[in-house]
N, C-alpha and C. Protein backbone atom coordinates (compact mmCIF):
# COMPACT_ATOMS: atom_id res chain seq x y z
N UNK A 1 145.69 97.26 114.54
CA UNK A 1 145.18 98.23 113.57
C UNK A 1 144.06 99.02 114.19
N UNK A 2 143.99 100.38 114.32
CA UNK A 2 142.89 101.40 114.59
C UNK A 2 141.78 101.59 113.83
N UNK A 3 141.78 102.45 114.06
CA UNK A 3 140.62 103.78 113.24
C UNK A 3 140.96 104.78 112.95
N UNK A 4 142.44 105.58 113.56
CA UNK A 4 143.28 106.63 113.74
C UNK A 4 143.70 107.15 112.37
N UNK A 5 143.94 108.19 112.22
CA UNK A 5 145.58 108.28 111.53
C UNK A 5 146.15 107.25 110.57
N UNK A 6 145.99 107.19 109.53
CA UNK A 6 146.95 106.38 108.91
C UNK A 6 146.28 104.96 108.58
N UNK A 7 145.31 104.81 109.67
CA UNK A 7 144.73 103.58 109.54
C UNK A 7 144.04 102.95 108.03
N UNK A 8 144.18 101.33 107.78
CA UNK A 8 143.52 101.27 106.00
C UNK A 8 141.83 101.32 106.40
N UNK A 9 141.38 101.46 107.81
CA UNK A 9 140.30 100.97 107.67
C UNK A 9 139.44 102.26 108.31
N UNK A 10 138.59 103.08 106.94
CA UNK A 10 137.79 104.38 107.08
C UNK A 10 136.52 103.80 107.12
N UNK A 11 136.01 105.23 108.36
CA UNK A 11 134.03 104.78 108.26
C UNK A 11 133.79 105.67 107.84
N UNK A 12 132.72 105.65 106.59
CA UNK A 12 131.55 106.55 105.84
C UNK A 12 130.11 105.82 106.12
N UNK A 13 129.30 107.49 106.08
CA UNK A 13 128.33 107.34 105.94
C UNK A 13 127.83 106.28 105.36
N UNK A 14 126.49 105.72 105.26
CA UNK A 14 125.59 105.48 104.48
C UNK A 14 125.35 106.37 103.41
N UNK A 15 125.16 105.88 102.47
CA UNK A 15 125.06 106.90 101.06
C UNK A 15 123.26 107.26 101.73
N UNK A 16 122.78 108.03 100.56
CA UNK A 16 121.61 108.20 100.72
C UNK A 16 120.55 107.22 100.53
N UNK A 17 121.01 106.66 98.89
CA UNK A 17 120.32 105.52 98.43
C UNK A 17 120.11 104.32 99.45
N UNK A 18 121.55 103.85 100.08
CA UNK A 18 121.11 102.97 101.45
C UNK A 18 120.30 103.20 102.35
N UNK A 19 120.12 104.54 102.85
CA UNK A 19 119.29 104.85 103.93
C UNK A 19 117.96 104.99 103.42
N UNK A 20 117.97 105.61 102.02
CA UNK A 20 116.27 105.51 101.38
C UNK A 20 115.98 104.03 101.38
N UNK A 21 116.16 103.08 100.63
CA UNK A 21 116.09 101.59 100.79
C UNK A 21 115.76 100.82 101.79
N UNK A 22 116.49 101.67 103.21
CA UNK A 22 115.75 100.64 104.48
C UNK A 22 114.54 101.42 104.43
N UNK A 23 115.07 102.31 104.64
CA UNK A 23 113.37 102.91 104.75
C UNK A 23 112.32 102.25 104.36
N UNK A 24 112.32 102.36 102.82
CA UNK A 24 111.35 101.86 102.28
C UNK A 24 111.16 100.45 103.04
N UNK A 25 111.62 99.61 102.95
CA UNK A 25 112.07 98.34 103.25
C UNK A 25 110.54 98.12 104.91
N UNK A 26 111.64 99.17 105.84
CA UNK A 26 110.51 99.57 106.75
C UNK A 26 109.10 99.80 107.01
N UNK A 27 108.93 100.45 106.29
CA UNK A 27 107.31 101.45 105.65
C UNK A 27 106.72 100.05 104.82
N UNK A 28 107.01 99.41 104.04
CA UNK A 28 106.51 97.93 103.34
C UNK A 28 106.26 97.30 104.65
N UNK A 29 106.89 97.06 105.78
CA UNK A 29 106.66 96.61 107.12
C UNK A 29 105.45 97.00 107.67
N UNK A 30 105.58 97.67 107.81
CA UNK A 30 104.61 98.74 108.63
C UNK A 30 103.52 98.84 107.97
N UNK A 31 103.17 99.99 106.69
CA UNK A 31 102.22 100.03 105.94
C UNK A 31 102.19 99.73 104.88
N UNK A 32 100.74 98.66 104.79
CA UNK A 32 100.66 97.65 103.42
C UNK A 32 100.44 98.42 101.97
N UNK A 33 101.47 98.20 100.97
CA UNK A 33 101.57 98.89 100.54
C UNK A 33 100.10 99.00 99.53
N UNK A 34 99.20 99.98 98.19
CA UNK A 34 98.38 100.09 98.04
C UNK A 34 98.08 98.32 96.93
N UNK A 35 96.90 97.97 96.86
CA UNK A 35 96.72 96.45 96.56
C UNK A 35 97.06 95.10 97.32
N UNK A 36 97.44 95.27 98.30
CA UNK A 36 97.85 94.62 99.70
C UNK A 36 97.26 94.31 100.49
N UNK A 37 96.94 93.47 101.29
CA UNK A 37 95.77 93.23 101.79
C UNK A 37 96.46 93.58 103.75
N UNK A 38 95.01 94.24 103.93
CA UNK A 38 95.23 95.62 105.11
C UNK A 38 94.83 93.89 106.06
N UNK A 39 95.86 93.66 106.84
CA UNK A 39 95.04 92.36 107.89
C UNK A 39 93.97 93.05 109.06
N UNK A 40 94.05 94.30 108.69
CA UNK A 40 93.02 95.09 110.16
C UNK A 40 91.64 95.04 109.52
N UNK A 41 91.30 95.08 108.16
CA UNK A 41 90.37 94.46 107.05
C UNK A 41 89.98 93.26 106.59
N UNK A 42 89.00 93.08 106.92
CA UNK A 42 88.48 92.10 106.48
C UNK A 42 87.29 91.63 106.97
N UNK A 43 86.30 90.39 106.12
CA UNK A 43 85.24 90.03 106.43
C UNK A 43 85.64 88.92 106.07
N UNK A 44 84.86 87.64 106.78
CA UNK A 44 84.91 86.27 106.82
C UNK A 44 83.46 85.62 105.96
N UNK A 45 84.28 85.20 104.59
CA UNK A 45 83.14 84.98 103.68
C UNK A 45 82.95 83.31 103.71
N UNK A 46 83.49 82.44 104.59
CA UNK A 46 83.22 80.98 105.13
C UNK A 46 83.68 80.52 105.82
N UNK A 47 84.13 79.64 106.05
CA UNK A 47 84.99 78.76 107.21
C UNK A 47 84.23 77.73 107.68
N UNK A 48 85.44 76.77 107.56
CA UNK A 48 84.72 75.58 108.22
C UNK A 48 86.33 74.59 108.96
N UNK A 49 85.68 73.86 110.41
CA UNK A 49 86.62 73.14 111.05
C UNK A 49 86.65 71.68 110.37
N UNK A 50 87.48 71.80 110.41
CA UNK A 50 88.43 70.11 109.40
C UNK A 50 89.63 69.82 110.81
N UNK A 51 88.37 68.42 111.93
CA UNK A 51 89.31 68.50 113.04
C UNK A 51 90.00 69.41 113.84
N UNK A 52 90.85 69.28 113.97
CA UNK A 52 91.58 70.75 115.05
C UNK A 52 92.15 71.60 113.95
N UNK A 53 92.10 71.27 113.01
CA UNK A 53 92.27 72.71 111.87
C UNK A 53 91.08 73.30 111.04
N UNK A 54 91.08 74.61 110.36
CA UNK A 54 91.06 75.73 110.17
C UNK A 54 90.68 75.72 108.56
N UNK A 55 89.90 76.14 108.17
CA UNK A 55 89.84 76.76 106.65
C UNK A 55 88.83 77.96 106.69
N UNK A 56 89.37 78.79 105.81
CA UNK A 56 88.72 80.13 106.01
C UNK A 56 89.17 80.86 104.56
N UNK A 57 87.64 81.45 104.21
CA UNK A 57 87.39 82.45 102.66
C UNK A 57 87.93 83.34 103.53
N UNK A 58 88.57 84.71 103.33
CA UNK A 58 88.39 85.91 103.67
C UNK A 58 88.41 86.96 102.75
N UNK A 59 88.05 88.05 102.52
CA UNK A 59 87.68 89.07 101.72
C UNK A 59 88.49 90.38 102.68
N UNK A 60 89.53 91.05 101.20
CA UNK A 60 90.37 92.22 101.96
C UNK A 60 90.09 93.13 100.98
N UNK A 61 89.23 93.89 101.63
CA UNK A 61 88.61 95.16 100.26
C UNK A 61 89.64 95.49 100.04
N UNK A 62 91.04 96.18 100.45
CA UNK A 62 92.26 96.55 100.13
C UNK A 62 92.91 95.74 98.79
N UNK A 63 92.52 94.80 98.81
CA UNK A 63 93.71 93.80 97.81
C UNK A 63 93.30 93.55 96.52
N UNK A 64 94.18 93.82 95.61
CA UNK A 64 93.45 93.75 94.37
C UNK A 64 93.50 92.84 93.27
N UNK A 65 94.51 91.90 93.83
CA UNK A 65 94.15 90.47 93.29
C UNK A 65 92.99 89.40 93.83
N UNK A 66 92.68 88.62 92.65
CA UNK A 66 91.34 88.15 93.05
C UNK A 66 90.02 88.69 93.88
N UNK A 67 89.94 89.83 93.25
CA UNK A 67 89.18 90.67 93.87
C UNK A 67 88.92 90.66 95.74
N UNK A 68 90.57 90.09 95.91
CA UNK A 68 90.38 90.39 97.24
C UNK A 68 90.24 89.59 98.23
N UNK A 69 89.90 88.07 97.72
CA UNK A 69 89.73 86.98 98.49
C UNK A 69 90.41 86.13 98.58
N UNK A 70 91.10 85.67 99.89
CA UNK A 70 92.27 84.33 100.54
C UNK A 70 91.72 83.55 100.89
N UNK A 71 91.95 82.04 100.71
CA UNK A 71 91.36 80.90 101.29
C UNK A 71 92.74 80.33 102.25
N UNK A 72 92.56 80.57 103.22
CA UNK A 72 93.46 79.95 103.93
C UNK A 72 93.75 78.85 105.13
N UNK A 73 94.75 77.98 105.47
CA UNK A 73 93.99 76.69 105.69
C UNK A 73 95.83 76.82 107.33
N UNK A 74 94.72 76.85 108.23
CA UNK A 74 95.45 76.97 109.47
C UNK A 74 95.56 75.43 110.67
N UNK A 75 96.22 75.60 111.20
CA UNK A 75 96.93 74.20 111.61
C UNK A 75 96.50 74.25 113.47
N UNK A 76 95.98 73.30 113.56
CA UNK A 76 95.48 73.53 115.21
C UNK A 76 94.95 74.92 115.48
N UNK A 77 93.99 75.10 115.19
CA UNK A 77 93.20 76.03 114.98
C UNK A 77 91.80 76.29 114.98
N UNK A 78 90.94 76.26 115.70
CA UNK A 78 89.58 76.86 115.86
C UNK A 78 89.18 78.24 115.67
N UNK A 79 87.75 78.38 114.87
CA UNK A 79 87.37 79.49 114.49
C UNK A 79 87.19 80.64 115.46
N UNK A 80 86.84 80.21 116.80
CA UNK A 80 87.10 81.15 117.69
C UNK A 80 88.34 81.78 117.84
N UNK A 81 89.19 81.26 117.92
CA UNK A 81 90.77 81.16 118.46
C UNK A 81 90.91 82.58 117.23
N UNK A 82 91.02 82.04 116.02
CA UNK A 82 91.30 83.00 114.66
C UNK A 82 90.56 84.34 115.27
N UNK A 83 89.75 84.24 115.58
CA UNK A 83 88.86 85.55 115.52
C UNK A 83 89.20 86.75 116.67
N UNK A 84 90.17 85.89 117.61
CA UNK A 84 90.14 86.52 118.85
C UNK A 84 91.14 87.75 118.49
N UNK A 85 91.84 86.95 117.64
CA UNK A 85 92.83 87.95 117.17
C UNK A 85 92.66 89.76 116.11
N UNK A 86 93.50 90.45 116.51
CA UNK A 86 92.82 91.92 116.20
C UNK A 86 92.97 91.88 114.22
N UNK A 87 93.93 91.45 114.49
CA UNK A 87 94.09 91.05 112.76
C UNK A 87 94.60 90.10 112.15
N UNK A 88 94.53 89.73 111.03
CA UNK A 88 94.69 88.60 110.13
C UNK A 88 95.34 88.38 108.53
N UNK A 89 96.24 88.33 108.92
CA UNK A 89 97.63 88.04 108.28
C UNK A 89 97.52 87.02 107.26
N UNK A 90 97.53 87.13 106.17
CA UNK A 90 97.24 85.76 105.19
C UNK A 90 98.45 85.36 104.43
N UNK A 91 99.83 86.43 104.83
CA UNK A 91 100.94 85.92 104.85
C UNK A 91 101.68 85.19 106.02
N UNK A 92 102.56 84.20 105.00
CA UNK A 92 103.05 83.05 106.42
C UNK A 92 104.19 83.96 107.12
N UNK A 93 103.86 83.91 108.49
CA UNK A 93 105.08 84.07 109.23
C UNK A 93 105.28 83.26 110.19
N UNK A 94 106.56 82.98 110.80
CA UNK A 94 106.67 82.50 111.94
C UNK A 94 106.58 83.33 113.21
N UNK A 95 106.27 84.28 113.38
CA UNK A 95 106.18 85.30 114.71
C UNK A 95 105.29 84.91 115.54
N UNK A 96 105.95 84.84 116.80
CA UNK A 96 105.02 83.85 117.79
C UNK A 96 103.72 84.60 118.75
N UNK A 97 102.35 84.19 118.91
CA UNK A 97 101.51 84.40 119.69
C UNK A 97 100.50 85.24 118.85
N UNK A 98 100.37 84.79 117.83
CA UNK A 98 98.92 84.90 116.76
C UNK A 98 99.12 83.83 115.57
N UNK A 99 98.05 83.52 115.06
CA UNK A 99 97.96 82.29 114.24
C UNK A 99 98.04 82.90 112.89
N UNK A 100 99.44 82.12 111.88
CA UNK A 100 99.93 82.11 110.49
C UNK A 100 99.36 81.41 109.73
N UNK A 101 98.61 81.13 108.76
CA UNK A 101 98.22 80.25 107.71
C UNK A 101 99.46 79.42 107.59
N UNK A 102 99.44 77.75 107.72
CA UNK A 102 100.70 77.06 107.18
C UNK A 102 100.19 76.69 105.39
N UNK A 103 99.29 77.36 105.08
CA UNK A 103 98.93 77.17 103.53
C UNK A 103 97.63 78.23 102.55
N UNK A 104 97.95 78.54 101.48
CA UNK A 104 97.25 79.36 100.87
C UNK A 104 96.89 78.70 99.34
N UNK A 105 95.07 79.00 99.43
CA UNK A 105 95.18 78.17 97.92
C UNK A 105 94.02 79.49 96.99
N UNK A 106 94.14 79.32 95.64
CA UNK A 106 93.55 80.05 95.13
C UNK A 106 91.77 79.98 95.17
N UNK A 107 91.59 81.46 95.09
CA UNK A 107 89.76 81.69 95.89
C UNK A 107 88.89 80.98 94.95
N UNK A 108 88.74 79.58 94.77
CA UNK A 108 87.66 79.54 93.69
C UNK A 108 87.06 77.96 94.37
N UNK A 109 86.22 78.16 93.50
CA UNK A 109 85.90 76.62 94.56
C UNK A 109 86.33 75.72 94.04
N UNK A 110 86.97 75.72 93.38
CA UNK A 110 88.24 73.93 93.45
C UNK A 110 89.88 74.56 94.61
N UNK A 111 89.83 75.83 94.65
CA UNK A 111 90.96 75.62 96.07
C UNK A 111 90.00 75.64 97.30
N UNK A 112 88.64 75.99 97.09
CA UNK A 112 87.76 75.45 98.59
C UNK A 112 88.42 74.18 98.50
N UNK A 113 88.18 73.57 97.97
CA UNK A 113 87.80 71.56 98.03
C UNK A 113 89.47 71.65 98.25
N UNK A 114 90.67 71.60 97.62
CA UNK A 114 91.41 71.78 97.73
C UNK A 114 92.15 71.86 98.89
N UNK A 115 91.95 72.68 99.47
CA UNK A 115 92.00 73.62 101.11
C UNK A 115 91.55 72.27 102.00
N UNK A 116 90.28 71.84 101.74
CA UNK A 116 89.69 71.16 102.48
C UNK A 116 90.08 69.59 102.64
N UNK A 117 90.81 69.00 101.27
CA UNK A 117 91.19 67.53 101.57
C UNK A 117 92.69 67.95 102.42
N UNK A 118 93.47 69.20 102.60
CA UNK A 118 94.89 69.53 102.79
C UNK A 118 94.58 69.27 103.94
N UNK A 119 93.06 69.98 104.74
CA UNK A 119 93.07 69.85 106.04
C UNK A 119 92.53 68.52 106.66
N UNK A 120 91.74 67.36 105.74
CA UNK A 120 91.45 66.44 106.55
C UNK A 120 92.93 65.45 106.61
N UNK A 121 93.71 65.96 105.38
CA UNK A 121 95.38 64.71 105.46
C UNK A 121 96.11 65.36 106.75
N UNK A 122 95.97 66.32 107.44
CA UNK A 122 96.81 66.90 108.69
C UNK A 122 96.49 66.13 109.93
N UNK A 123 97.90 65.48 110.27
CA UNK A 123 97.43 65.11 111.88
C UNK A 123 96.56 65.27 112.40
């Protein structure tokens, strides 16, 4: 079976709607959309080492839940190490050669304490 003449099997375009959709899809990639927290933003409102892991307030003037602040609790991880990096991602990813939060708890101080027994139960 071809592509020719006669053939059952025709190629069409992408409609428009498909090609608007990645797009968007893209651009959500790329640029955070508005209430989102910008990872090139931010200030470090605590942190403290729990063993070879990580807990950290951060504040994303961009984001407009909880006025903006992630407590996030990182896995073999020193505060230097976090910092070296150009930005800071408080969503999990697996993408390799910058450090992902393996956990996120809400900004108040019972997910401080929270945050903090998660990191002394870690290897």
């Amino acid at each position: 079976m071809g592509v020719g003449p006669g053939s059952r099997h025709r190629y069409s375009s992408p409609s428009p709607t498909v090609i608007e959709r990645i797009v968007e899809r893209v651009v959500e990639k790329v640029i955070p959309s508005p209430g989102n927290p910008n990872p090139a933003k931010y200030t470090v409102l605590s942190s403290l080492e729990v063993g070879k892991h990580l807990v950290v307030m951060l504040h994303y003037p961009d984001c407009k839940n909880y006025e903006g602040k992630k407590i996030l609790l990182y896995e073999n991880c020193r505060y230097a190490d976090l910092m070296k990096q150009k930005y800071i991602d408080p969503h999990f990813s697996q993408a390799r050669g910058f450090y992902s939060p393996i956990a996120r708890f809400e900004p108040t101080p019972r997910g401080w304490e929270m945050a903090i027994r998660a990191a002394e139960r870690l290897p």
